[in-house]
C-alpha atoms as a PDB file:
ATOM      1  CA  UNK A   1      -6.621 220.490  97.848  1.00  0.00           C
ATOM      2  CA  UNK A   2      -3.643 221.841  96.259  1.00  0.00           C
ATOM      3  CA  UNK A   3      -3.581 222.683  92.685  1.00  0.00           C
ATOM      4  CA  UNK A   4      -0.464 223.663  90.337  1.00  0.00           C
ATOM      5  CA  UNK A   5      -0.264 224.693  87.144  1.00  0.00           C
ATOM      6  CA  UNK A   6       1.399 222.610  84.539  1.00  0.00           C
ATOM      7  CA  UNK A   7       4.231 223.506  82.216  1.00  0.00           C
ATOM      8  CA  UNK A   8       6.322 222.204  79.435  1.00  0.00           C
ATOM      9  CA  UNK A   9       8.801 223.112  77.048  1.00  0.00           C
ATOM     10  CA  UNK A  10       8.346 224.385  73.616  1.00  0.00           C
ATOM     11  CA  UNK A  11       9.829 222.383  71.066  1.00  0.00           C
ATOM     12  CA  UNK A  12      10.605 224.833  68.668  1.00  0.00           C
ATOM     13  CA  UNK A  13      11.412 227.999  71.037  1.00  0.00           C
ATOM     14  CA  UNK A  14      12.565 226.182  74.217  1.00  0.00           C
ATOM     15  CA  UNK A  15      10.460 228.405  76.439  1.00  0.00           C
ATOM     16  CA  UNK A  16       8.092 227.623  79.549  1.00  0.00           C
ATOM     17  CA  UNK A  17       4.175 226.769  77.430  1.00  0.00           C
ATOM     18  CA  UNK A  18       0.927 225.271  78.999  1.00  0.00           C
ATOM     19  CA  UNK A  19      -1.762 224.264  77.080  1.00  0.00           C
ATOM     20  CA  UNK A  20      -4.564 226.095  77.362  1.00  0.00           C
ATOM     21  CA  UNK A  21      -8.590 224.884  75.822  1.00  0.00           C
ATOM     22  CA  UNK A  22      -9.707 228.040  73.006  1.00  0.00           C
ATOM     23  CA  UNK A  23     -12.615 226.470  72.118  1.00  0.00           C
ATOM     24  CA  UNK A  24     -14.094 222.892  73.259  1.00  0.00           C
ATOM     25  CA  UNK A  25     -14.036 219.857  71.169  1.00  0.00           C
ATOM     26  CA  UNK A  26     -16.767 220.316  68.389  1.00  0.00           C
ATOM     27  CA  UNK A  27     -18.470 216.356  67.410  1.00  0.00           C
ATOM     28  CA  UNK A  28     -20.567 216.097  64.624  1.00  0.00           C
ATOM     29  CA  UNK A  29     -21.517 212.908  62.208  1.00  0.00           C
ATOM     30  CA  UNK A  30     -21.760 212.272  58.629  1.00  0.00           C
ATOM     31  CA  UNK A  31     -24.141 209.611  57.640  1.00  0.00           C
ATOM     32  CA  UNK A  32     -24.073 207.800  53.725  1.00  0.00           C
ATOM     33  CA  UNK A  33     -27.903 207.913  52.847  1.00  0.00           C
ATOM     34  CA  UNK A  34     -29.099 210.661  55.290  1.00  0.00           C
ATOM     35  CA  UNK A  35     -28.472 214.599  56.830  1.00  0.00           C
ATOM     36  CA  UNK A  36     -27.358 214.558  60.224  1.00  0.00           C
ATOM     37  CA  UNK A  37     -27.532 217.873  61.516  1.00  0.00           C
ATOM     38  CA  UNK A  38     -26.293 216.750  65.512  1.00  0.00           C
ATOM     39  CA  UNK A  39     -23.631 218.134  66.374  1.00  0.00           C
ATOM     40  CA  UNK A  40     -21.802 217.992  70.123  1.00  0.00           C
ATOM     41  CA  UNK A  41     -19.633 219.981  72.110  1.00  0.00           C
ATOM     42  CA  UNK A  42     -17.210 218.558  74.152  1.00  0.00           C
ATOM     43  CA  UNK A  43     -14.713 219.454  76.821  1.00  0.00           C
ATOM     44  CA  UNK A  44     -11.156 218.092  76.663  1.00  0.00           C
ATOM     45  CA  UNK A  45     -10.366 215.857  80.142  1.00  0.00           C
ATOM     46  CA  UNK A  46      -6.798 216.868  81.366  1.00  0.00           C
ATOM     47  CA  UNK A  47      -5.179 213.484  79.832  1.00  0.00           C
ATOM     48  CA  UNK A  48      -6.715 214.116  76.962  1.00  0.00           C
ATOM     49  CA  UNK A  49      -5.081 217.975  76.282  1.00  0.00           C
ATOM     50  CA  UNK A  50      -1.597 216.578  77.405  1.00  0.00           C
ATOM     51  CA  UNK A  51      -1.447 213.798  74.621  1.00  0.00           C
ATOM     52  CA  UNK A  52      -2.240 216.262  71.933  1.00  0.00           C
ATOM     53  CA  UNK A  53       0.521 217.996  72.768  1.00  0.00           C
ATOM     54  CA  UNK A  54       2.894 215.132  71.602  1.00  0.00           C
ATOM     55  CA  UNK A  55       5.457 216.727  69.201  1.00  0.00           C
ATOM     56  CA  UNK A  56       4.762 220.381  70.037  1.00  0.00           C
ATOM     57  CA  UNK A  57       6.598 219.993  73.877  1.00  0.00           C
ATOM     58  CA  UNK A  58       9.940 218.220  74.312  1.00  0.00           C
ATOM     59  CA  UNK A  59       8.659 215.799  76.948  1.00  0.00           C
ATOM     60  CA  UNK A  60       6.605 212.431  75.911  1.00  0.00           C
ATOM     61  CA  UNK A  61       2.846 213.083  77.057  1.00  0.00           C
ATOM     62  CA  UNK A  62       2.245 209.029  77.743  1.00  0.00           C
ATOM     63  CA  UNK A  63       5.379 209.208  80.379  1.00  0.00           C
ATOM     64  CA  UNK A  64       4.335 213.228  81.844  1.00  0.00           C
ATOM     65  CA  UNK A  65       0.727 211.440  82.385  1.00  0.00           C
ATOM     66  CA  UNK A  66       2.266 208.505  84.184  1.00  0.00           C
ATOM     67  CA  UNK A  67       4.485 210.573  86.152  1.00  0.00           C
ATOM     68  CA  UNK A  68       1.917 212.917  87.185  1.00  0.00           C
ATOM     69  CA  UNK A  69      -0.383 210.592  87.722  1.00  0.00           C
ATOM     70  CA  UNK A  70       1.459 209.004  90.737  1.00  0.00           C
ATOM     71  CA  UNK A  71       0.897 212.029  92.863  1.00  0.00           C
ATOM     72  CA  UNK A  72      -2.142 213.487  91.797  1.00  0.00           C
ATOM     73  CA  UNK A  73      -4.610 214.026  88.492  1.00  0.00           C
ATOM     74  CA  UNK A  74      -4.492 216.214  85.730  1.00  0.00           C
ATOM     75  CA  UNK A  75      -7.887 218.366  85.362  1.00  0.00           C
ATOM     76  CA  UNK A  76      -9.282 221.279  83.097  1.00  0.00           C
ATOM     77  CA  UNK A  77     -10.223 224.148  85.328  1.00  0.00           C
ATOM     78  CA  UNK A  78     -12.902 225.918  84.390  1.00  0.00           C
ATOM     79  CA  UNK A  79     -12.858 224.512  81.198  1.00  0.00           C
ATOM     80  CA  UNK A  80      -9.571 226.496  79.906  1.00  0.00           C
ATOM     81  CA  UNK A  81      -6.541 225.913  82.069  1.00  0.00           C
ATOM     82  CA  UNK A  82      -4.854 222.664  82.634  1.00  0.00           C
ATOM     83  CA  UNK A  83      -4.066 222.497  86.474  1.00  0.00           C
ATOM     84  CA  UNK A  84      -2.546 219.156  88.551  1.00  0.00           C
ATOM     85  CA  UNK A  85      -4.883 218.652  91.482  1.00  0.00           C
ATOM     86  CA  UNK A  86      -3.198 216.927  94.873  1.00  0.00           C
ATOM     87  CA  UNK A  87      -4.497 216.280  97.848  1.00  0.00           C
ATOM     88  CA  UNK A  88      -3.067 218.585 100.751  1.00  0.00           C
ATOM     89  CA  UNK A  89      -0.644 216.933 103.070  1.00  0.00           C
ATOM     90  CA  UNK A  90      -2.570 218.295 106.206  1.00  0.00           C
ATOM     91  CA  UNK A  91      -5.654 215.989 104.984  1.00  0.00           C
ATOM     92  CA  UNK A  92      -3.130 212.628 104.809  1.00  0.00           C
ATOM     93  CA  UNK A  93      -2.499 212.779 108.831  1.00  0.00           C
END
């Protein structure tokens, strides 16, 4: 398993950026006639952090996805970094 970290390009500063998870998603409801006091938190999946980067990198997320997807998969590691997992070429033969 090899596994690479992924990098863009700021949009406003033009410099090397990755996005990286702060906090996870936090999931709560609002209901008209009763309190709801659920709420969830919720990890971001690796597609998921890419496309909310739209706008703030100078690549397209939808076409770095589909790109990236063609040789491996984008995953969270450890719940914070955004990493492109491959398979090793020693484990194709």
């Amino acid at each position: 398993m090899i596994r690479a970290k992924l990098w863009f390009r700021c949009a406003a500063m033009h410099d090397p950026v990755t996005p990286m998870v702060v906090q996870p998603a936090l999931i709560g409801w609002e209901a008209k006639k009763r309190r709801v006091d659920l709420t969830i938190e919720r990890a971001f999946s690796g597609e998921e952090l890419v496309r909310r980067m739209k706008g703030w990198v100078t690549v397209d997320p939808a076409k770095a996805i589909e790109i990236v997807n063609r040789f491996g998969r984008l995953k969270v590691l450890d719940d914070r970094e955004l990493v492109v997992e491959l398979e090793s070429r020693a484990s194709e033969s």
